[in-house]
PDB file of N, CA and C in Angstrom:
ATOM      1  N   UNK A   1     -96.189 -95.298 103.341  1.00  0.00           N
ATOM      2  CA  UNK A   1     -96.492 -93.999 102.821  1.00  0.00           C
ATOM      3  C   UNK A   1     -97.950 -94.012 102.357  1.00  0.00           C
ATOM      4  N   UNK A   2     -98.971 -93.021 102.960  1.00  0.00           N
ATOM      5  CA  UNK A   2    -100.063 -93.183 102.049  1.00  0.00           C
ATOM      6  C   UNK A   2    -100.304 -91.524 101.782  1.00  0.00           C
ATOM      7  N   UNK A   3    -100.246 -91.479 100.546  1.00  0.00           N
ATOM      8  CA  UNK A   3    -100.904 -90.445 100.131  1.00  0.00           C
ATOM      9  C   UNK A   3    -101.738 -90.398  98.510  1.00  0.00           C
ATOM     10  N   UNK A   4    -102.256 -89.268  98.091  1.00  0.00           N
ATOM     11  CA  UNK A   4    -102.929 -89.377  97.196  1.00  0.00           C
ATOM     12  C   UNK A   4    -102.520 -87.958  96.166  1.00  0.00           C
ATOM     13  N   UNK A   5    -102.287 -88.592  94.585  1.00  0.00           N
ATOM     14  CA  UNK A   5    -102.293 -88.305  94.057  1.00  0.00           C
ATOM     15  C   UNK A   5    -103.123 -87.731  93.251  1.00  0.00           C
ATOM     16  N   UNK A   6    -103.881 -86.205  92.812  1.00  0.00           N
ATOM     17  CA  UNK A   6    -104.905 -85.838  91.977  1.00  0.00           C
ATOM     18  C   UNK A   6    -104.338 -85.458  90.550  1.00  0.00           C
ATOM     19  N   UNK A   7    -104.830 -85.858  89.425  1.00  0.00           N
ATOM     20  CA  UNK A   7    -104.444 -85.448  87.962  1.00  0.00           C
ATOM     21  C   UNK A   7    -105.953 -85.119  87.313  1.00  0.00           C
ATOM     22  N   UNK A   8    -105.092 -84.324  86.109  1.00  0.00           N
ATOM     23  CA  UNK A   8    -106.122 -83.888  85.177  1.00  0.00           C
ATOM     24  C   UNK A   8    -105.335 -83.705  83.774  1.00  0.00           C
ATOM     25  N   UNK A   9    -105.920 -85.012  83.385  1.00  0.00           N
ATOM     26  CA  UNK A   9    -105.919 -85.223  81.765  1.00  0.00           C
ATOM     27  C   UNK A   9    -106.630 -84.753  80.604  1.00  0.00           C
ATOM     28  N   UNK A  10    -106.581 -84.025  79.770  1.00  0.00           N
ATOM     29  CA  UNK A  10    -107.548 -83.937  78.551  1.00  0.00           C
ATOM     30  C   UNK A  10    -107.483 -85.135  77.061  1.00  0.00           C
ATOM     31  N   UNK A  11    -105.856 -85.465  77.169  1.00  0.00           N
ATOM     32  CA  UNK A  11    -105.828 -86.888  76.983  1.00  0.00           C
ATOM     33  C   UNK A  11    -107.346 -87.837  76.396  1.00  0.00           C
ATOM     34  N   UNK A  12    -106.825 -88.126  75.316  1.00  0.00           N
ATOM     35  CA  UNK A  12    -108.758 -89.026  75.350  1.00  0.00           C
ATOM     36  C   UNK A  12    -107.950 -90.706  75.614  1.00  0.00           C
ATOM     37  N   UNK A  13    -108.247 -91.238  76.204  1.00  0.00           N
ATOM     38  CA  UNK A  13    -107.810 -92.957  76.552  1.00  0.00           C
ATOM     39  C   UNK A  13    -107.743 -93.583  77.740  1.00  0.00           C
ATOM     40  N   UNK A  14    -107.498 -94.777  78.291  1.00  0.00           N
ATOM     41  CA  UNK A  14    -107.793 -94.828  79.431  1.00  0.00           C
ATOM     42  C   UNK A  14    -106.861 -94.256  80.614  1.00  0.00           C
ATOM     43  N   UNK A  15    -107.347 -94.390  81.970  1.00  0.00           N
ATOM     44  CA  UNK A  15    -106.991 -93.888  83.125  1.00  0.00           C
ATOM     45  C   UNK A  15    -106.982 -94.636  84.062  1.00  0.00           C
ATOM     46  N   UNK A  16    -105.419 -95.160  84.728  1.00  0.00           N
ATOM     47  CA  UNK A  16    -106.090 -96.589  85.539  1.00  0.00           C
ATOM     48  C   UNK A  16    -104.953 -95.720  86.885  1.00  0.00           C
ATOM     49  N   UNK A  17    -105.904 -96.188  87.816  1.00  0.00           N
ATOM     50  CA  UNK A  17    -104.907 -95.547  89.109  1.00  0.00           C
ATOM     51  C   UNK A  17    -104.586 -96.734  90.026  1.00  0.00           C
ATOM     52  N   UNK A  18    -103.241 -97.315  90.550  1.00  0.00           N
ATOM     53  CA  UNK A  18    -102.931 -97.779  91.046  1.00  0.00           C
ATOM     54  C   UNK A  18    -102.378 -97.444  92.564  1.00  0.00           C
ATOM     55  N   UNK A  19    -102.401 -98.314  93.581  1.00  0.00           N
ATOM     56  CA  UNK A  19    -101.888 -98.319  94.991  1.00  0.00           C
ATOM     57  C   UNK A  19    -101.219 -99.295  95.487  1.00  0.00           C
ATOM     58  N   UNK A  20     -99.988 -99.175  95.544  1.00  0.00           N
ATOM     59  CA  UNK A  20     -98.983-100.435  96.311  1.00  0.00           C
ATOM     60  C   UNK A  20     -98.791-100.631  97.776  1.00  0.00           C
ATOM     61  N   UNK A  21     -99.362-101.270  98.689  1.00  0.00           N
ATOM     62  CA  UNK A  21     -99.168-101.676  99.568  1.00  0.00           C
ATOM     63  C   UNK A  21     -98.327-102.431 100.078  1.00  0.00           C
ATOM     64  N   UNK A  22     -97.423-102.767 101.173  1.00  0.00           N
ATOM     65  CA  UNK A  22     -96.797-104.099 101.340  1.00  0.00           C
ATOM     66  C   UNK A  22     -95.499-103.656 102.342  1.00  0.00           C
ATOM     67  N   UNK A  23     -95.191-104.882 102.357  1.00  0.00           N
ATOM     68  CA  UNK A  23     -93.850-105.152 103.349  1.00  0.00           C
ATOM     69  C   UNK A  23     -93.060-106.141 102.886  1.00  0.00           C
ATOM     70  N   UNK A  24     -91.649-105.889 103.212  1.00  0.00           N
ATOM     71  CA  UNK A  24     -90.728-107.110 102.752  1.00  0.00           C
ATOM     72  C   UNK A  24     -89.609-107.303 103.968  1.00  0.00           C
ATOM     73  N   UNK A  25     -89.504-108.359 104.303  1.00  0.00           N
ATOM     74  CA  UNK A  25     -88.448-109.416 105.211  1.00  0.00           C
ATOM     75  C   UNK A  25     -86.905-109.317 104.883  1.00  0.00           C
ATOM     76  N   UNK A  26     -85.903-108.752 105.024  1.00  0.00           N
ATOM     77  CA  UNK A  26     -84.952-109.134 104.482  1.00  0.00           C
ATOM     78  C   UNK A  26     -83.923-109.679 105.332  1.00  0.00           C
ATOM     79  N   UNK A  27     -83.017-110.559 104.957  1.00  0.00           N
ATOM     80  CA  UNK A  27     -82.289-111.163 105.970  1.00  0.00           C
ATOM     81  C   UNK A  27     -81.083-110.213 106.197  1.00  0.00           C
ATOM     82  N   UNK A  28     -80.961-110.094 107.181  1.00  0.00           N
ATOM     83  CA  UNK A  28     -79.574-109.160 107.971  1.00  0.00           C
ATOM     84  C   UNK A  28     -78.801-110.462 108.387  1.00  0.00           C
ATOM     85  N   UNK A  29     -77.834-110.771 107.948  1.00  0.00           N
ATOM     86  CA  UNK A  29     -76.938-111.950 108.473  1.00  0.00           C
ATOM     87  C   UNK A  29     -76.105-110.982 109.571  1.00  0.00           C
ATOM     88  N   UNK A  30     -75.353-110.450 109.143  1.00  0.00           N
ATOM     89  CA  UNK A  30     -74.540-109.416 110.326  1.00  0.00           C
ATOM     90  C   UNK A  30     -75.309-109.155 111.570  1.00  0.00           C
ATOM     91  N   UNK A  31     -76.397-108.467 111.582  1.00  0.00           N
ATOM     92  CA  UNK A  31     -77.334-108.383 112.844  1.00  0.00           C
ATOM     93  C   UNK A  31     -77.997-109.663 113.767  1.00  0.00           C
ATOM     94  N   UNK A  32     -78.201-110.809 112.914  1.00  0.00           N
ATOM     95  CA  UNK A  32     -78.938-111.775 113.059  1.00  0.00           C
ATOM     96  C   UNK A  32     -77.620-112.722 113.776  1.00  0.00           C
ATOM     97  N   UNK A  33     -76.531-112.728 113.562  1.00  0.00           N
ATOM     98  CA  UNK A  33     -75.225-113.294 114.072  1.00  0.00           C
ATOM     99  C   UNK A  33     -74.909-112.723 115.298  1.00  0.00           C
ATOM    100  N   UNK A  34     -74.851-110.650 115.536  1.00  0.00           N
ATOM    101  CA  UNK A  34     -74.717-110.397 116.631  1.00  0.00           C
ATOM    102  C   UNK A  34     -75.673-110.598 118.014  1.00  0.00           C
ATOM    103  N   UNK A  35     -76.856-110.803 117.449  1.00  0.00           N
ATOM    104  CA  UNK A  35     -77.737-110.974 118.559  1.00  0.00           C
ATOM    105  C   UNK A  35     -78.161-112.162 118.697  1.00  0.00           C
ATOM    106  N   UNK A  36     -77.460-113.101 117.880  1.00  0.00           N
ATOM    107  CA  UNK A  36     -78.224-114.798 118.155  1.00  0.00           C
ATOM    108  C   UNK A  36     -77.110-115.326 118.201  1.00  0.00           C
ATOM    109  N   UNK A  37     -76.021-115.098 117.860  1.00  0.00           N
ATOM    110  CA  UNK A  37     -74.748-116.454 117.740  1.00  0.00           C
ATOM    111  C   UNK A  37     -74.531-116.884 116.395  1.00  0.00           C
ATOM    112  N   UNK A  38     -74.019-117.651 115.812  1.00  0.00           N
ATOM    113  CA  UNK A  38     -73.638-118.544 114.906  1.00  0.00           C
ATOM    114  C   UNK A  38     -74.716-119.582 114.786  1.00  0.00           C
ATOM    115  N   UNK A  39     -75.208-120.233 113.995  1.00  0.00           N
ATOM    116  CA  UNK A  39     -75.965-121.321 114.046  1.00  0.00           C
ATOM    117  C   UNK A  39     -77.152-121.410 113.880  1.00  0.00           C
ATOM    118  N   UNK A  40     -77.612-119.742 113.915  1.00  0.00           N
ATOM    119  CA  UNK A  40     -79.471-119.589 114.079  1.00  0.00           C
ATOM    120  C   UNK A  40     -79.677-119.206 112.495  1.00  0.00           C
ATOM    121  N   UNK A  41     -80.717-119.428 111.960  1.00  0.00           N
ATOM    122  CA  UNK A  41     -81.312-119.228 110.577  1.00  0.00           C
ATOM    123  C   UNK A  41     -82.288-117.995 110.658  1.00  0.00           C
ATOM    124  N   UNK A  42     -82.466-117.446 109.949  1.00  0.00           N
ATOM    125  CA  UNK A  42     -83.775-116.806 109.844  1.00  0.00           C
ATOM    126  C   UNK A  42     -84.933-117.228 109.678  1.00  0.00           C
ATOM    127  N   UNK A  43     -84.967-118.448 109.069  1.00  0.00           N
ATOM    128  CA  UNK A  43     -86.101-119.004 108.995  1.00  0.00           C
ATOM    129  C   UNK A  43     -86.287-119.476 110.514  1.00  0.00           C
ATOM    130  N   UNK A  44     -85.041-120.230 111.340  1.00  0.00           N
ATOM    131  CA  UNK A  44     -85.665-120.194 112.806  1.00  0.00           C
ATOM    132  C   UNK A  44     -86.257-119.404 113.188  1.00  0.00           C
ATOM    133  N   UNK A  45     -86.015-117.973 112.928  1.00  0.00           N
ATOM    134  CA  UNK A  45     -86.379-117.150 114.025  1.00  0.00           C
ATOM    135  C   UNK A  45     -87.532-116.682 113.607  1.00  0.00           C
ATOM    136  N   UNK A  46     -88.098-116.803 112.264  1.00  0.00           N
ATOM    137  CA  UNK A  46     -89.464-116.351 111.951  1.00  0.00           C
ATOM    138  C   UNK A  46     -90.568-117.287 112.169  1.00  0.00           C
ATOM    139  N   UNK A  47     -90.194-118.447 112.652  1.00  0.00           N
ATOM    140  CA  UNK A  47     -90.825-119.405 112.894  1.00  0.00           C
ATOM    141  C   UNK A  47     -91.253-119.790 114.289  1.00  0.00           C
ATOM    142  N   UNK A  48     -90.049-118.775 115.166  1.00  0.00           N
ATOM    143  CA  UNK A  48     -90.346-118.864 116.429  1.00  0.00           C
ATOM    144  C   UNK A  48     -89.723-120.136 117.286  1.00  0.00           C
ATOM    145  N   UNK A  49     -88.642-120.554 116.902  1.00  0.00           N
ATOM    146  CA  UNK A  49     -87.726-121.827 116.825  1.00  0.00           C
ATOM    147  C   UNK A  49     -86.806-121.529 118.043  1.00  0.00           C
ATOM    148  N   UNK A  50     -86.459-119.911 118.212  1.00  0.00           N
ATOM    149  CA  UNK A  50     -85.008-119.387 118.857  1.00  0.00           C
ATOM    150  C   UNK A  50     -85.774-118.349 120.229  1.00  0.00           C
ATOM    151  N   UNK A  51     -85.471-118.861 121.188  1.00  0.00           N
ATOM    152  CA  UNK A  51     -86.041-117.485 122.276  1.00  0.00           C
ATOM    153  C   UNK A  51     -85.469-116.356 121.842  1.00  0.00           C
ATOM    154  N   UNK A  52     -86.038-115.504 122.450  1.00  0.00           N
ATOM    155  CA  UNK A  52     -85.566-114.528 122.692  1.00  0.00           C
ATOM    156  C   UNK A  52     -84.620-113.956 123.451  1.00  0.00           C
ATOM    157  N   UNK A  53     -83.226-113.334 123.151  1.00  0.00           N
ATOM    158  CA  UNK A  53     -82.448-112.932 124.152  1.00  0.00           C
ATOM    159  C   UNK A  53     -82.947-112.179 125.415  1.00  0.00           C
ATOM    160  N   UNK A  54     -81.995-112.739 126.065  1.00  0.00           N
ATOM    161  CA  UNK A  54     -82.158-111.777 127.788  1.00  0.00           C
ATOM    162  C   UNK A  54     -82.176-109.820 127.373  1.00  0.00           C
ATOM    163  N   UNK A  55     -80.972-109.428 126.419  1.00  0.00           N
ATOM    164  CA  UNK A  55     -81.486-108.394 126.114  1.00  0.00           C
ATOM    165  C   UNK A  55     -82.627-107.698 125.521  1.00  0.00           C
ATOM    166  N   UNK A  56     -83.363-108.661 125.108  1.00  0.00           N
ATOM    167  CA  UNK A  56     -85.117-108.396 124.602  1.00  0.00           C
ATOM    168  C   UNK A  56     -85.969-108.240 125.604  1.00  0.00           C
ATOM    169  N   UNK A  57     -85.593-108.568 126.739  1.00  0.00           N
ATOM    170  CA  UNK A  57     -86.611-108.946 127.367  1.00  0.00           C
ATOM    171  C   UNK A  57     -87.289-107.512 128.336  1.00  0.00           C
ATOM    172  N   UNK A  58     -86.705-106.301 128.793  1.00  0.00           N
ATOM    173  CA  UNK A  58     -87.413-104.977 128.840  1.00  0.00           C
ATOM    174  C   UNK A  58     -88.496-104.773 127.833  1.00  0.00           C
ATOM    175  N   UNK A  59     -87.575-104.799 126.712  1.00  0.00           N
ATOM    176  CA  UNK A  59     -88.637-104.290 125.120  1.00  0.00           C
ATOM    177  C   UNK A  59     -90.136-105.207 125.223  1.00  0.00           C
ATOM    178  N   UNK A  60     -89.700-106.778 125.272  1.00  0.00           N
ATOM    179  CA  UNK A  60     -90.862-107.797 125.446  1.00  0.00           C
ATOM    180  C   UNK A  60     -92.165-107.709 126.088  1.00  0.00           C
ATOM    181  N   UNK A  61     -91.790-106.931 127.787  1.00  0.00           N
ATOM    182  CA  UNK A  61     -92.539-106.736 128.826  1.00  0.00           C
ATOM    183  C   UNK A  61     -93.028-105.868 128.343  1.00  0.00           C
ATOM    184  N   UNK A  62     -92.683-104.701 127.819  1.00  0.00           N
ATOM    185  CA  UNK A  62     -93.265-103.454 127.673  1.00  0.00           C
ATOM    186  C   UNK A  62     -94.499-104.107 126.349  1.00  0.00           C
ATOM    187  N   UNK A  63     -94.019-104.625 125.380  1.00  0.00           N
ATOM    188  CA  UNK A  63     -95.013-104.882 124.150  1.00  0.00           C
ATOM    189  C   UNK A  63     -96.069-105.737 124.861  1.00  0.00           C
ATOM    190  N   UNK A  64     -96.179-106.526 125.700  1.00  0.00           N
ATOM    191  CA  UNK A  64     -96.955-107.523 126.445  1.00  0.00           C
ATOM    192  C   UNK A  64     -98.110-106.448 127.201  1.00  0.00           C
ATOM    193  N   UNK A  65     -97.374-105.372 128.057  1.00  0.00           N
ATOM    194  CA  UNK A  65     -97.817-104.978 128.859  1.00  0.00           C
ATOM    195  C   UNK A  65     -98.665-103.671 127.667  1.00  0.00           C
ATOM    196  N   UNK A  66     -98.701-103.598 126.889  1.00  0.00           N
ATOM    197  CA  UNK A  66     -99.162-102.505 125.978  1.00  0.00           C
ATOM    198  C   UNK A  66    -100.215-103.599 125.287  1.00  0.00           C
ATOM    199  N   UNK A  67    -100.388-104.360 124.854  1.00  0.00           N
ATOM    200  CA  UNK A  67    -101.254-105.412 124.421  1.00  0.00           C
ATOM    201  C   UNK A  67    -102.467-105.718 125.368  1.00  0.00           C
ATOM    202  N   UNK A  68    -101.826-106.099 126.462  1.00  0.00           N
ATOM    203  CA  UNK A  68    -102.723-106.543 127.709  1.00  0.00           C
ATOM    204  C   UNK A  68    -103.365-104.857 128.003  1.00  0.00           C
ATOM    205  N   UNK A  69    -102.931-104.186 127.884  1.00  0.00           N
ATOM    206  CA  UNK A  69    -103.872-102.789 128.041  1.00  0.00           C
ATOM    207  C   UNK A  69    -105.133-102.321 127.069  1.00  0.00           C
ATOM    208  N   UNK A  70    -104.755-103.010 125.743  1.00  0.00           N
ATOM    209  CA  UNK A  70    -105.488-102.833 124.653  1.00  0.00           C
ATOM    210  C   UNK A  70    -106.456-103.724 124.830  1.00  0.00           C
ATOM    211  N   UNK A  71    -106.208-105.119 125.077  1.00  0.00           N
ATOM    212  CA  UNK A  71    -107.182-105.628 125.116  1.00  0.00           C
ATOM    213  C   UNK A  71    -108.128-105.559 126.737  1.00  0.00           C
ATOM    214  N   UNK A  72    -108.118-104.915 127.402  1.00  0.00           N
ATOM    215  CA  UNK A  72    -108.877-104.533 128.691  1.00  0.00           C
ATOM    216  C   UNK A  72    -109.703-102.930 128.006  1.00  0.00           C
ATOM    217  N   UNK A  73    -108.825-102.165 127.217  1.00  0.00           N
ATOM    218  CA  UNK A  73    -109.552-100.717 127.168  1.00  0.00           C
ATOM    219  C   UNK A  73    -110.792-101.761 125.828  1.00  0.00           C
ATOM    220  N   UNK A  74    -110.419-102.386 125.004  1.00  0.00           N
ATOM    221  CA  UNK A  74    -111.381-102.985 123.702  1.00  0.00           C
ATOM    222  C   UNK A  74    -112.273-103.416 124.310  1.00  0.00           C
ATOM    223  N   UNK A  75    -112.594-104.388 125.658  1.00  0.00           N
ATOM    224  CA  UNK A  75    -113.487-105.242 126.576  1.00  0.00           C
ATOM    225  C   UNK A  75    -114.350-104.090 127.012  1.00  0.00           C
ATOM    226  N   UNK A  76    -114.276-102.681 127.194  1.00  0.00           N
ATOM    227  CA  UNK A  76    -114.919-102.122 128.182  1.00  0.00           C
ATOM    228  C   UNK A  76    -116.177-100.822 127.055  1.00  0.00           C
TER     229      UNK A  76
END
Protein backbone atom coordinates (compact mmCIF):
# COMPACT_ATOMS: atom_id res chain seq x y z
CA UNK A 1 0.00 0.00 0.00
CA UNK A 2 1.57 3.35 -0.58
CA UNK A 3 -0.13 6.27 0.11
CA UNK A 4 0.17 9.53 1.87
CA UNK A 5 -1.23 10.97 4.59
CA UNK A 6 -1.61 15.08 4.99
CA UNK A 7 -2.41 16.62 8.66
CA UNK A 8 -2.71 19.85 10.24
CA UNK A 9 -1.97 20.37 13.80
CA UNK A 10 -2.11 23.59 15.86
CA UNK A 11 -0.98 21.35 18.67
CA UNK A 12 2.44 22.95 19.93
CA UNK A 13 4.95 19.58 20.28
CA UNK A 14 6.54 17.34 18.22
CA UNK A 15 5.50 15.76 14.81
CA UNK A 16 7.15 12.61 13.68
CA UNK A 17 5.78 10.87 10.47
CA UNK A 18 6.38 7.40 9.95
CA UNK A 19 6.34 4.72 6.83
CA UNK A 20 6.23 0.90 7.10
CA UNK A 21 7.47 -1.00 4.45
CA UNK A 22 7.96 -4.79 4.25
CA UNK A 23 7.03 -8.33 3.60
CA UNK A 24 6.55 -11.42 5.63
CA UNK A 25 7.04 -15.36 4.74
CA UNK A 26 4.59 -17.43 6.34
CA UNK A 27 4.57 -21.09 6.37
CA UNK A 28 1.41 -22.76 4.75
CA UNK A 29 1.94 -26.42 5.89
CA UNK A 30 -1.43 -27.51 4.15
CA UNK A 31 -0.35 -25.96 0.74
CA UNK A 32 3.30 -26.77 1.08
CA UNK A 33 2.20 -30.72 1.69
CA UNK A 34 -0.24 -30.53 -1.35
CA UNK A 35 2.21 -29.47 -3.81
CA UNK A 36 5.46 -31.07 -2.45
CA UNK A 37 4.54 -34.33 -0.57
CA UNK A 38 5.32 -35.13 2.95
CA UNK A 39 8.89 -34.64 3.88
CA UNK A 40 9.75 -31.16 2.31
CA UNK A 41 10.45 -28.18 4.85
CA UNK A 42 10.08 -24.76 4.08
CA UNK A 43 13.20 -23.95 4.83
CA UNK A 44 14.05 -26.50 1.84
CA UNK A 45 12.20 -24.80 -0.38
CA UNK A 46 13.41 -21.27 0.37
CA UNK A 47 16.68 -22.38 0.02
CA UNK A 48 16.14 -23.88 -3.21
CA UNK A 49 16.82 -27.58 -1.93
CA UNK A 50 13.32 -29.02 -3.71
CA UNK A 51 12.67 -28.63 -7.68
CA UNK A 52 10.09 -27.50 -8.80
CA UNK A 53 6.97 -29.47 -9.69
CA UNK A 54 6.08 -30.53 -13.25
CA UNK A 55 2.95 -28.44 -12.54
CA UNK A 56 5.15 -25.20 -12.22
CA UNK A 57 6.66 -25.57 -15.01
CA UNK A 58 4.15 -23.39 -17.76
CA UNK A 59 4.20 -20.59 -14.94
CA UNK A 60 8.34 -21.07 -14.84
CA UNK A 61 8.74 -20.67 -18.72
CA UNK A 62 6.59 -17.84 -18.86
CA UNK A 63 8.61 -15.92 -15.74
CA UNK A 64 12.00 -16.94 -17.61
CA UNK A 65 10.69 -15.90 -20.81
CA UNK A 66 9.47 -12.36 -19.32
CA UNK A 67 12.96 -11.83 -17.65
CA UNK A 68 14.93 -12.76 -20.74
CA UNK A 69 12.76 -9.98 -22.49
CA UNK A 70 13.63 -7.44 -19.86
CA UNK A 71 16.89 -7.96 -19.95
CA UNK A 72 17.29 -7.60 -24.02
CA UNK A 73 14.67 -4.37 -23.96
CA UNK A 74 17.40 -2.88 -20.67
CA UNK A 75 20.62 -3.80 -23.23
CA UNK A 76 19.18 -1.69 -26.04
Amino acid sequence: MDTEILTYSRAKGVFAGLTLEGASIRQDSDSRRAMYGHGITTRALLLGKVPAPAATQAFLAEIHSAKSQAVVEGNQ
